[in-house]
C-alpha atoms as a PDB file:
ATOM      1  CA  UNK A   1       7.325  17.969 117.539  1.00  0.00           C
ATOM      2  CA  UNK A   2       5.903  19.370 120.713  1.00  0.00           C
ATOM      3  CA  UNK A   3       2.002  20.016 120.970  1.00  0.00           C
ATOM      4  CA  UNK A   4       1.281  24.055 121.103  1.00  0.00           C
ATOM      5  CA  UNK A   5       0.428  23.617 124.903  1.00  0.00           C
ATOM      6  CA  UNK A   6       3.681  21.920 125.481  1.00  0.00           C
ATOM      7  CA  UNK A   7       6.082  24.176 123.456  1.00  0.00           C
ATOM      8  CA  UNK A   8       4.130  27.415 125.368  1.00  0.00           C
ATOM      9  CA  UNK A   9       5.252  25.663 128.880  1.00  0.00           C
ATOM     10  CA  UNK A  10       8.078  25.216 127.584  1.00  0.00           C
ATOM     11  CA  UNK A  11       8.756  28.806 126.375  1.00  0.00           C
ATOM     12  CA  UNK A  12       6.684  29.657 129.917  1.00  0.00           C
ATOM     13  CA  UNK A  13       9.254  27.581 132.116  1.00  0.00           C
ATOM     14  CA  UNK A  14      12.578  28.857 130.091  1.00  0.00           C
ATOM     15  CA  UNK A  15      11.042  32.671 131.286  1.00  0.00           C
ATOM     16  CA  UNK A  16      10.572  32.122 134.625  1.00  0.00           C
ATOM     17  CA  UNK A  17      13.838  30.367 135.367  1.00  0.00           C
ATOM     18  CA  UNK A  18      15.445  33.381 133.448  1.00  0.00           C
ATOM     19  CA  UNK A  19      13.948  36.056 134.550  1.00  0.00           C
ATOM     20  CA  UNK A  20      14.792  34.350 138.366  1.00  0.00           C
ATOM     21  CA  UNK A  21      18.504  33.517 137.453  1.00  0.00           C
ATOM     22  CA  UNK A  22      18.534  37.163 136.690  1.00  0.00           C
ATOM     23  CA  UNK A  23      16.878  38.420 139.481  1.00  0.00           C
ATOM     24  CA  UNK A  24      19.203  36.109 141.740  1.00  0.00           C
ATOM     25  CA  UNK A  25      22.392  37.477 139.847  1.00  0.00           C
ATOM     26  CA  UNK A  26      21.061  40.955 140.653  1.00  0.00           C
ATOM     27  CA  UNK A  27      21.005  40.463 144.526  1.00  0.00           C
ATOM     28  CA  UNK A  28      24.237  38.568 144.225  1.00  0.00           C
ATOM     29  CA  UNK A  29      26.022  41.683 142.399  1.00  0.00           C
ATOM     30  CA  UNK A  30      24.304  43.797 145.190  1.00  0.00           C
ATOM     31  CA  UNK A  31      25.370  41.606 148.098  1.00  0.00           C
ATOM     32  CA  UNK A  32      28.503  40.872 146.794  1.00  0.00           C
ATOM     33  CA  UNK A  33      29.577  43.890 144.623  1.00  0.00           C
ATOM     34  CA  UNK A  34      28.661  46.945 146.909  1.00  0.00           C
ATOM     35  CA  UNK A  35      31.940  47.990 148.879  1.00  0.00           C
ATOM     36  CA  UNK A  36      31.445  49.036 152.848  1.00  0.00           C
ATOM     37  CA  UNK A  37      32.639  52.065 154.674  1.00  0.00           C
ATOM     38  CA  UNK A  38      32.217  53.232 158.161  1.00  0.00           C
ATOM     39  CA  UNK A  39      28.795  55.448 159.334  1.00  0.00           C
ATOM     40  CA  UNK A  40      27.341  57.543 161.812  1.00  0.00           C
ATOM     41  CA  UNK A  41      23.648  56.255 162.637  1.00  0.00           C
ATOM     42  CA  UNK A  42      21.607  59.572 163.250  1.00  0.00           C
ATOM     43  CA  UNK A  43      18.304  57.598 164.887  1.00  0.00           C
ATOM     44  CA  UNK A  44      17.179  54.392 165.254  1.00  0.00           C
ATOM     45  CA  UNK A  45      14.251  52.963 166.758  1.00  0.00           C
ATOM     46  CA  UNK A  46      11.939  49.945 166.223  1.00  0.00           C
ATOM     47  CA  UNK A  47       7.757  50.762 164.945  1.00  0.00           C
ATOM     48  CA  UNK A  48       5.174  48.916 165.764  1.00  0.00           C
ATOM     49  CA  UNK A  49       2.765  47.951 162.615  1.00  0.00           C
ATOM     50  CA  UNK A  50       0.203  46.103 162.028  1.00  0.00           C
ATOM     51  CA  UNK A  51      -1.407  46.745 165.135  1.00  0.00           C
ATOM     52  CA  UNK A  52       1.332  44.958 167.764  1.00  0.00           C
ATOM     53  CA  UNK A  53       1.268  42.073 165.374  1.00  0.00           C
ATOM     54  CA  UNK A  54       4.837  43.033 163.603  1.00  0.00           C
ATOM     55  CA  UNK A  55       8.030  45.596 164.097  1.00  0.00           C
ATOM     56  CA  UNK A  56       9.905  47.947 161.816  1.00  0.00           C
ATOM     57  CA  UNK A  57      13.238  49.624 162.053  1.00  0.00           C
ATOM     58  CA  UNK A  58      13.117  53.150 161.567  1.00  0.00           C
ATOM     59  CA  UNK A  59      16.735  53.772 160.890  1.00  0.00           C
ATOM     60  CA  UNK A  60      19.196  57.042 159.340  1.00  0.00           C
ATOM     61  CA  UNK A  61      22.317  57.029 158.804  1.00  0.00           C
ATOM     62  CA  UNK A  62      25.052  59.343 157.218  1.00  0.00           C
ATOM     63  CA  UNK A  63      28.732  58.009 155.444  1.00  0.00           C
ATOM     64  CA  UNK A  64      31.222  59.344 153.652  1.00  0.00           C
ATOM     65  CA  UNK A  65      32.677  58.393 150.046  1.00  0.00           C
ATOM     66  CA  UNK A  66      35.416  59.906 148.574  1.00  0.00           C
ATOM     67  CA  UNK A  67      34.866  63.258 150.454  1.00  0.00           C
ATOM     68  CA  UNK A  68      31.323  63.570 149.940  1.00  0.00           C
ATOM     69  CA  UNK A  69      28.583  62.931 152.962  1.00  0.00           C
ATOM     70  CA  UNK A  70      25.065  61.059 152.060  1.00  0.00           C
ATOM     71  CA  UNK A  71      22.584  60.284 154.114  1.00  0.00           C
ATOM     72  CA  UNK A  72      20.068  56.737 154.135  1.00  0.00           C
ATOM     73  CA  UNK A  73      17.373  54.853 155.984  1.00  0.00           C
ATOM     74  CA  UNK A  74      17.681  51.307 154.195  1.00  0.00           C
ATOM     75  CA  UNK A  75      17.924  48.553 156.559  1.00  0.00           C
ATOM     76  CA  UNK A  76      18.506  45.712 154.266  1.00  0.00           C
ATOM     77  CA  UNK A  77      18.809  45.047 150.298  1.00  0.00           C
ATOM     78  CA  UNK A  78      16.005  44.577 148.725  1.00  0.00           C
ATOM     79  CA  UNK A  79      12.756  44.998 150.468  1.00  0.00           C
ATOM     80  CA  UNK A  80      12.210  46.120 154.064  1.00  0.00           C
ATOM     81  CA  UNK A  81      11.902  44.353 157.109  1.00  0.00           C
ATOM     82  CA  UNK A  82       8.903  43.472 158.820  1.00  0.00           C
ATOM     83  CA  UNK A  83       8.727  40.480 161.601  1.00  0.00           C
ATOM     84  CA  UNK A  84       7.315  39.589 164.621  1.00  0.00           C
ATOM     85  CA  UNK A  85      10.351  38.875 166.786  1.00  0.00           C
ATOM     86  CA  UNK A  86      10.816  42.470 168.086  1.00  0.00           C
ATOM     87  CA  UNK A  87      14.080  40.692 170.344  1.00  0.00           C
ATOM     88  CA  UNK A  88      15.445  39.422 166.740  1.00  0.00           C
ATOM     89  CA  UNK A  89      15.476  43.052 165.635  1.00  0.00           C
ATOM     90  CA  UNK A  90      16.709  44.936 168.280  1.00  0.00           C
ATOM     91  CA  UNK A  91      19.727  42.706 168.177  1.00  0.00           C
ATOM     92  CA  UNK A  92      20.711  43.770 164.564  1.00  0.00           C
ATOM     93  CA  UNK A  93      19.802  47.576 165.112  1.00  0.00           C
ATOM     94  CA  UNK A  94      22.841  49.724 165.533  1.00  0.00           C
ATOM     95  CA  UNK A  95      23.002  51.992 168.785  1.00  0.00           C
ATOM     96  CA  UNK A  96      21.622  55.715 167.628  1.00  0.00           C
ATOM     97  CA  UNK A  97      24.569  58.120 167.818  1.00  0.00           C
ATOM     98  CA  UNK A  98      27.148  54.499 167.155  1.00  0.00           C
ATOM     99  CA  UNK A  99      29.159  53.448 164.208  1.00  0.00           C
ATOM    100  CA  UNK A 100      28.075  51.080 162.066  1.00  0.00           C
ATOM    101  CA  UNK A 101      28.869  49.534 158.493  1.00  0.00           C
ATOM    102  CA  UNK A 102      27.651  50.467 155.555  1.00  0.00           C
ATOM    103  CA  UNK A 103      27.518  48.964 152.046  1.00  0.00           C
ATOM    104  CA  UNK A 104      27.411  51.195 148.791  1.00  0.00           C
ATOM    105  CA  UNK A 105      26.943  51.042 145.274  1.00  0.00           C
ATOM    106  CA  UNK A 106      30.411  52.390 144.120  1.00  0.00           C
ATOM    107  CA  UNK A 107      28.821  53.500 140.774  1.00  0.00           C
ATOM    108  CA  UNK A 108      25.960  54.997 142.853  1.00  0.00           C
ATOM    109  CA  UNK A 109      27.129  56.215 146.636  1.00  0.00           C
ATOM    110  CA  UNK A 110      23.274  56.970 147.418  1.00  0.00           C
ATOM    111  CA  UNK A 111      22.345  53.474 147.248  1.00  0.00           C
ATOM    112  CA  UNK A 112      23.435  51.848 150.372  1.00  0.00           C
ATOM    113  CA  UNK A 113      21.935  49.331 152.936  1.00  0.00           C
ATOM    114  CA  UNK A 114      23.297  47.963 156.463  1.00  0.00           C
ATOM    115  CA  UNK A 115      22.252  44.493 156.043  1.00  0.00           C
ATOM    116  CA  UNK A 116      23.631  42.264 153.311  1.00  0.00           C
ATOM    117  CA  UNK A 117      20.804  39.752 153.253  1.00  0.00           C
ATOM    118  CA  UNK A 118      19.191  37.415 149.751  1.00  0.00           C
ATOM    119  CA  UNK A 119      15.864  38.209 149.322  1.00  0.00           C
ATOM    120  CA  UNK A 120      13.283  35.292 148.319  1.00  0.00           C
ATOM    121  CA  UNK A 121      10.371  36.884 146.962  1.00  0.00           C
ATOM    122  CA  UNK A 122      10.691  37.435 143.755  1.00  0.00           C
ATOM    123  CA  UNK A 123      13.618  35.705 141.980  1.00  0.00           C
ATOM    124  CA  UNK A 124      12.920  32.668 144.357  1.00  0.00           C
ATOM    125  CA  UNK A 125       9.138  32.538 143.304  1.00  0.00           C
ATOM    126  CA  UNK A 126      10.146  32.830 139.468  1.00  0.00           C
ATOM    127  CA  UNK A 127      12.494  29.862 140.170  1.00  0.00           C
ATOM    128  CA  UNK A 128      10.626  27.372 141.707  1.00  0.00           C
ATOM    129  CA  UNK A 129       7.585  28.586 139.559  1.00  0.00           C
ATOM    130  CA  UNK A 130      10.023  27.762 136.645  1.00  0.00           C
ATOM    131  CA  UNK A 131      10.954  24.668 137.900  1.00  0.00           C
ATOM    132  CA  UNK A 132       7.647  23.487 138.694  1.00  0.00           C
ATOM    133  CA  UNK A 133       6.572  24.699 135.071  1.00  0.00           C
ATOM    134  CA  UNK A 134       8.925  23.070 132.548  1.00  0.00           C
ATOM    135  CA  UNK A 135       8.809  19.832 134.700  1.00  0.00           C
ATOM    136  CA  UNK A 136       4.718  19.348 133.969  1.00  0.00           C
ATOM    137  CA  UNK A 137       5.403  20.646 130.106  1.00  0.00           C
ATOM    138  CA  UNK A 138       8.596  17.836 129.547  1.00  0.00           C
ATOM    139  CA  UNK A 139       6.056  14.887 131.747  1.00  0.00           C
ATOM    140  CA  UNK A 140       2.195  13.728 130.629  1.00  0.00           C
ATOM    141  CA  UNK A 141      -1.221  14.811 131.805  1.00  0.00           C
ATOM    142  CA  UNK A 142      -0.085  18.937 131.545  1.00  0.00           C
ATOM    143  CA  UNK A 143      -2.234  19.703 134.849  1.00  0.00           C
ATOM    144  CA  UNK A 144      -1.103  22.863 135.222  1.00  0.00           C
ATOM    145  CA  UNK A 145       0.239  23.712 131.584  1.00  0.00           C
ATOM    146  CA  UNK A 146      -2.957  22.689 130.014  1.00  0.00           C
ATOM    147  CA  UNK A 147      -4.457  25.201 132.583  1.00  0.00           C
ATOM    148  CA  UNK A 148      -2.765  27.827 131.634  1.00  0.00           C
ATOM    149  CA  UNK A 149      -2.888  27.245 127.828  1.00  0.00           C
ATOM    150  CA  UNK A 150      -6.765  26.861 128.163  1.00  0.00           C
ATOM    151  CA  UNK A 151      -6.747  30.712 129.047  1.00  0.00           C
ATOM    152  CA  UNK A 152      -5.302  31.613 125.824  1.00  0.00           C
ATOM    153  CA  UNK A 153      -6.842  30.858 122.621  1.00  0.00           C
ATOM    154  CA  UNK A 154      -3.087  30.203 121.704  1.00  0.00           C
ATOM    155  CA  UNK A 155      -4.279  28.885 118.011  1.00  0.00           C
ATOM    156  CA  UNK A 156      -5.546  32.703 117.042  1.00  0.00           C
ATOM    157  CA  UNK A 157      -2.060  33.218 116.647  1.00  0.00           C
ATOM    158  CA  UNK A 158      -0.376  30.985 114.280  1.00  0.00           C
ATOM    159  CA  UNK A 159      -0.919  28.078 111.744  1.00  0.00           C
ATOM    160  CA  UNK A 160      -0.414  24.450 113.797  1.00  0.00           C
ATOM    161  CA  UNK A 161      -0.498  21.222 111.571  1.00  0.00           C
ATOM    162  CA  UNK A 162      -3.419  19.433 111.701  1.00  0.00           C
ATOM    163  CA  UNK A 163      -5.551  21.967 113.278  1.00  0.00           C
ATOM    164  CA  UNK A 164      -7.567  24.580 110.888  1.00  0.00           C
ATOM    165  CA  UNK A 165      -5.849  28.361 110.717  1.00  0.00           C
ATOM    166  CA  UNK A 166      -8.058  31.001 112.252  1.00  0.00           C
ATOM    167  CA  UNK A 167      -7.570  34.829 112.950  1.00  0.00           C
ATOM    168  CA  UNK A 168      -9.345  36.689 115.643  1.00  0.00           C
ATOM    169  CA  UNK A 169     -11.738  37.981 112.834  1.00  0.00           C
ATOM    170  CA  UNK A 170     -12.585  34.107 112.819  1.00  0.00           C
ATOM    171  CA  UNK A 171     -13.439  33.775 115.874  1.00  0.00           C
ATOM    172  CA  UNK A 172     -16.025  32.248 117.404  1.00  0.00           C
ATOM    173  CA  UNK A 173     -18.721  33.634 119.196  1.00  0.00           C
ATOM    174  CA  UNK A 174     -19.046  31.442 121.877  1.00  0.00           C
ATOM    175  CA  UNK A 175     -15.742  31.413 123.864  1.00  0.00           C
ATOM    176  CA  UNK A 176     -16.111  28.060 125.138  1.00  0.00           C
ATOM    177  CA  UNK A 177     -15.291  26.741 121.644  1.00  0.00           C
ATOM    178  CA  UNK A 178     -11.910  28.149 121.662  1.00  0.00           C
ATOM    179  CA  UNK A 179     -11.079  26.633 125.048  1.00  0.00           C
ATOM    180  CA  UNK A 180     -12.690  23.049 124.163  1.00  0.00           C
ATOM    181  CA  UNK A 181      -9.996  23.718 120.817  1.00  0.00           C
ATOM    182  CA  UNK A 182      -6.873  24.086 123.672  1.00  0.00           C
ATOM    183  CA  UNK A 183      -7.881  20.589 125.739  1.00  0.00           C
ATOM    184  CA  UNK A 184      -7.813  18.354 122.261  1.00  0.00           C
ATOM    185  CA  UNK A 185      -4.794  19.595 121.712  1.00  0.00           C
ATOM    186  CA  UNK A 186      -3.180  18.909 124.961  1.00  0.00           C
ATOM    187  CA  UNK A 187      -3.172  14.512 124.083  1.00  0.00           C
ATOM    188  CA  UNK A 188      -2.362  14.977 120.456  1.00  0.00           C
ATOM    189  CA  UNK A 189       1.808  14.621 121.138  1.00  0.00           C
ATOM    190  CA  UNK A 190       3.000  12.115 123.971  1.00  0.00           C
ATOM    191  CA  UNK A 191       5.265  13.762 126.642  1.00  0.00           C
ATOM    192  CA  UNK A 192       9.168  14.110 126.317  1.00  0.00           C
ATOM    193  CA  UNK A 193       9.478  12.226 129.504  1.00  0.00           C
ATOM    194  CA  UNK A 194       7.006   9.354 129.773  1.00  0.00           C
ATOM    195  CA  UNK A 195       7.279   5.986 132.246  1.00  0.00           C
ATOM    196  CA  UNK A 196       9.842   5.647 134.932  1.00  0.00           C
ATOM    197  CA  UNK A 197      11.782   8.452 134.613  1.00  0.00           C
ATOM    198  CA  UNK A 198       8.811  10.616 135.070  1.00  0.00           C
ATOM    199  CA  UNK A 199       8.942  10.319 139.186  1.00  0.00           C
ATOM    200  CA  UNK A 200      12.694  10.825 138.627  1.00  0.00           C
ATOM    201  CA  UNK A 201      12.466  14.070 136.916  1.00  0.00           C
ATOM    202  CA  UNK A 202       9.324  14.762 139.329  1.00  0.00           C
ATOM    203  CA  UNK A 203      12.471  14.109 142.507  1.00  0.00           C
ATOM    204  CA  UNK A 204      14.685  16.248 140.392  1.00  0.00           C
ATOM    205  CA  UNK A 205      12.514  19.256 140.695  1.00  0.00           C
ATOM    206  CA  UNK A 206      11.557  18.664 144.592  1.00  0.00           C
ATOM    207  CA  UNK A 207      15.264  18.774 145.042  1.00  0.00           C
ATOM    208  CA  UNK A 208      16.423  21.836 143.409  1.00  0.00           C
ATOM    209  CA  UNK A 209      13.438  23.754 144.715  1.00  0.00           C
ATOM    210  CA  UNK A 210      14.164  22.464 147.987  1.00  0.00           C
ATOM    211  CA  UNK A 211      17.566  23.564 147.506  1.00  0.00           C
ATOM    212  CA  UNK A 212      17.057  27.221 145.991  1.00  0.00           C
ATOM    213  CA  UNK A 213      15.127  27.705 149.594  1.00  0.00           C
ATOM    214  CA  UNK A 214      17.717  26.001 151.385  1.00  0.00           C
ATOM    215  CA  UNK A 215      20.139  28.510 149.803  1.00  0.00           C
ATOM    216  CA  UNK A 216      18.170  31.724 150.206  1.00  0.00           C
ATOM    217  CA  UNK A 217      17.248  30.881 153.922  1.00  0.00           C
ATOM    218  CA  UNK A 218      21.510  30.230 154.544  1.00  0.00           C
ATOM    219  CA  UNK A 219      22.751  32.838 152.341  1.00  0.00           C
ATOM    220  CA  UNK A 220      19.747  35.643 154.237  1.00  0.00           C
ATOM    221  CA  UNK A 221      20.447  37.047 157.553  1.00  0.00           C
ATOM    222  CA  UNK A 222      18.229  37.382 160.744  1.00  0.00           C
ATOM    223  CA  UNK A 223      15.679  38.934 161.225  1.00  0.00           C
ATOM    224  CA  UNK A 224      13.327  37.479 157.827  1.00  0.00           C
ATOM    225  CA  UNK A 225      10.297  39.965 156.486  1.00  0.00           C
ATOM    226  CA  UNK A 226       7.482  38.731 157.025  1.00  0.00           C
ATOM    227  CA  UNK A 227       7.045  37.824 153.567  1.00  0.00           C
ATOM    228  CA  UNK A 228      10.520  36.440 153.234  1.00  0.00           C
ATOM    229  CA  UNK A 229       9.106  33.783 155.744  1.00  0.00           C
ATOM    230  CA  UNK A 230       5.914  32.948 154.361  1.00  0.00           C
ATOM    231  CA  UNK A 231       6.559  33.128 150.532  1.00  0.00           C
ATOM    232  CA  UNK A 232       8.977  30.188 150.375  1.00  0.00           C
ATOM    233  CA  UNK A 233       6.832  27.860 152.800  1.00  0.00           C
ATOM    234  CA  UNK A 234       4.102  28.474 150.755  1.00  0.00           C
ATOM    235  CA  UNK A 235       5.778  28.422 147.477  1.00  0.00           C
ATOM    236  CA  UNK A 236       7.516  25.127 148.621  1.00  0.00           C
ATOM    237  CA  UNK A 237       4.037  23.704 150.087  1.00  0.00           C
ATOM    238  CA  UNK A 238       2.174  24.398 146.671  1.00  0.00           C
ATOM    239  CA  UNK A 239       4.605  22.432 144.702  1.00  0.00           C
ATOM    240  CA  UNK A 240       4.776  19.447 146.296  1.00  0.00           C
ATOM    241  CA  UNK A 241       1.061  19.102 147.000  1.00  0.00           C
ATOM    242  CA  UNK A 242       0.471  19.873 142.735  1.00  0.00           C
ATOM    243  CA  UNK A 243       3.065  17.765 141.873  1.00  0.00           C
ATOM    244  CA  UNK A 244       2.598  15.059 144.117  1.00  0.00           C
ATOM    245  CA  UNK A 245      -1.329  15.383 142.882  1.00  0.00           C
ATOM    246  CA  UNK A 246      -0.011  15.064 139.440  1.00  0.00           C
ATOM    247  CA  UNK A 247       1.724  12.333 139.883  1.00  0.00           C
ATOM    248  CA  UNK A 248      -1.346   9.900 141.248  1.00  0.00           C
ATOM    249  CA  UNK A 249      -3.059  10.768 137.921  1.00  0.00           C
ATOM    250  CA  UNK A 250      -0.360  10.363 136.151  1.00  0.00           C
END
C-alpha cells in the first residue's frame, strides 16, 4: 500500500500529465482542425515593447466564410508574440493591403489566427511537471513530493492505518506538529521502484521531457514569444538539476 505522501504524488502526477495531454490535444484540434481561407490584411506593422528590448505585430485582417465578412488581429494560436528578433518577425508579417491565409474555427468563424504554431507554456509545463512528479512519488527519498505533502496537513482529511484519526477541530495548535506528522510518514512504505532501475526510470523521464520540448520547438513556427523561449529552457534546466540532485542522495 502506498504511504499518504506517495499516493498524493501519485494522484498529483496523474493531474498534471492530464490536464497537459489535454491542453496539448486542445492546440492540436486548433492547429490541425481549423480550416483556412483567403484574407485581406487591413494594417500591419511591428511595436516596439518593453522599451527596444522586444517587438510586437500589430496586425488586422478581414475574411470571408460562407458569405459573411469578419474581421481579426490574432497573429498566432494561443498566446501572442513577443521576441527580440525584429528581422524574424518582419519576415512572417503579411504586406498591409496583401493576401494572406487565414485559419478558422468552422464552428466559430470569429476565431481565427495566421500562424499555426504549438504553444509550450502551459500544457508543456503541466507535462514535464507531471513527469518530473510521478517519477519522485514511484522512486525513494520523495524530495520534492515530501515537499509538497509537508504543506498540507494531508492526515486532517482521512483515517490512515497506523496513524491516529484527527479532524481539523483536533488540531493542534502549534502548526509545526502537523508538518513533523507529514515527514514520519514519508519512510513508513519503501518506494515502488527501488535499486537499479531507479536511474533507469530517472533516464526515462529525462527522455520524454526532452522529447515533449523537442516536439513543441519542431512542431512551433518562427518567430518564438518570448516566453515560449524561456519557459522550456528553464522548465528543462530545473528538472535535470532536481533530479540529478535527487539522485546523489538517493
Amino acid at each position: 500500500m502506498l504511504s499518504p505522501p506517495r499516493a498524493l504524488g501519485l494522484i498529483l502526477g496523474l493531474a498534471l500529465l492530464v490536464s497537459g495531454g489535454a491542453l496539448a490535444a486542445s492546440q492540436y484540434h486548433r492547429i490541425s482542425g481549423y480550416e483556412s481561407t483567403t484574407g485581406t490584411v487591413e494594417h500591419a506593422e511591428i511595436e516596439t515593447i518593453a522599451v527596444d528590448a522586444a517587438y510586437a505585430p500589430n496586425v488586422t485582417y478581414t475574411y470571408t466564410v460562407d458569405g459573411e465578412r469578419y474581421s481579426g488581429d490574432n497573429v498566432a494560436a494561443g498566446t501572442g508574440i513577443a521576441t527580440g528578433n525584429r528581422e524574424r518577425l518582419d519576415s512572417v508579417l503579411p504586406p498591409t493591403a496583401g493576401t494572406t491565409t487565414v485559419y478558422y474555427d468552422p464552428e466559430n468563424p470569429t476565431d481565427a489566427h495566421l500562424l499555426p504554431r504549438y504553444n509550450f507554456f502551459p500544457g508543456g509545463v503541466l507535462l514535464v511537471c507531471g513527469l518530473f512528479v510521478l517519477t519522485d512519488t514511484l522512486t525513494p527519498k520523495l524530495r520534492v513530493v515530501s515537499s509538497l505533502t509537508s504543506l498540507f496537513p494531508i492526515d486532517l482529511l482521512e483515517r490512515v492505518p497506523g496513524v491516529e484519526p484527527r479532524t481539523v477541530a483536533y488540531a493542534p495548535d502549534d502548526p509545526t506538529a502537523i508538518l513533523e506528522t507529514q515527514r514520519t510518514w514519508t519512510g513508513g512504505a519503501q518506494a515502488p521502484v527501488r535499486g537499479g532501475a531507479v536511474p533507469a526510470v530517472w533516464f526515462l523521464c529525462y527522455l520524454c521531457t526532452a522529447d515533449v520540448t523537442i516536439v513543441y520547438f519542431l512542431s512551433s513556427g518562427w518567430p518564438y514569444d518570448l516566453w515560449g523561449v524561456l519557459t522550456p529552457m528553464f522548465v528543462v534546466a530545473g528538472v535535470m538539476r532536481l533530479g540529478f540532485a535527487r539522485l546523489l542522495d538517493a
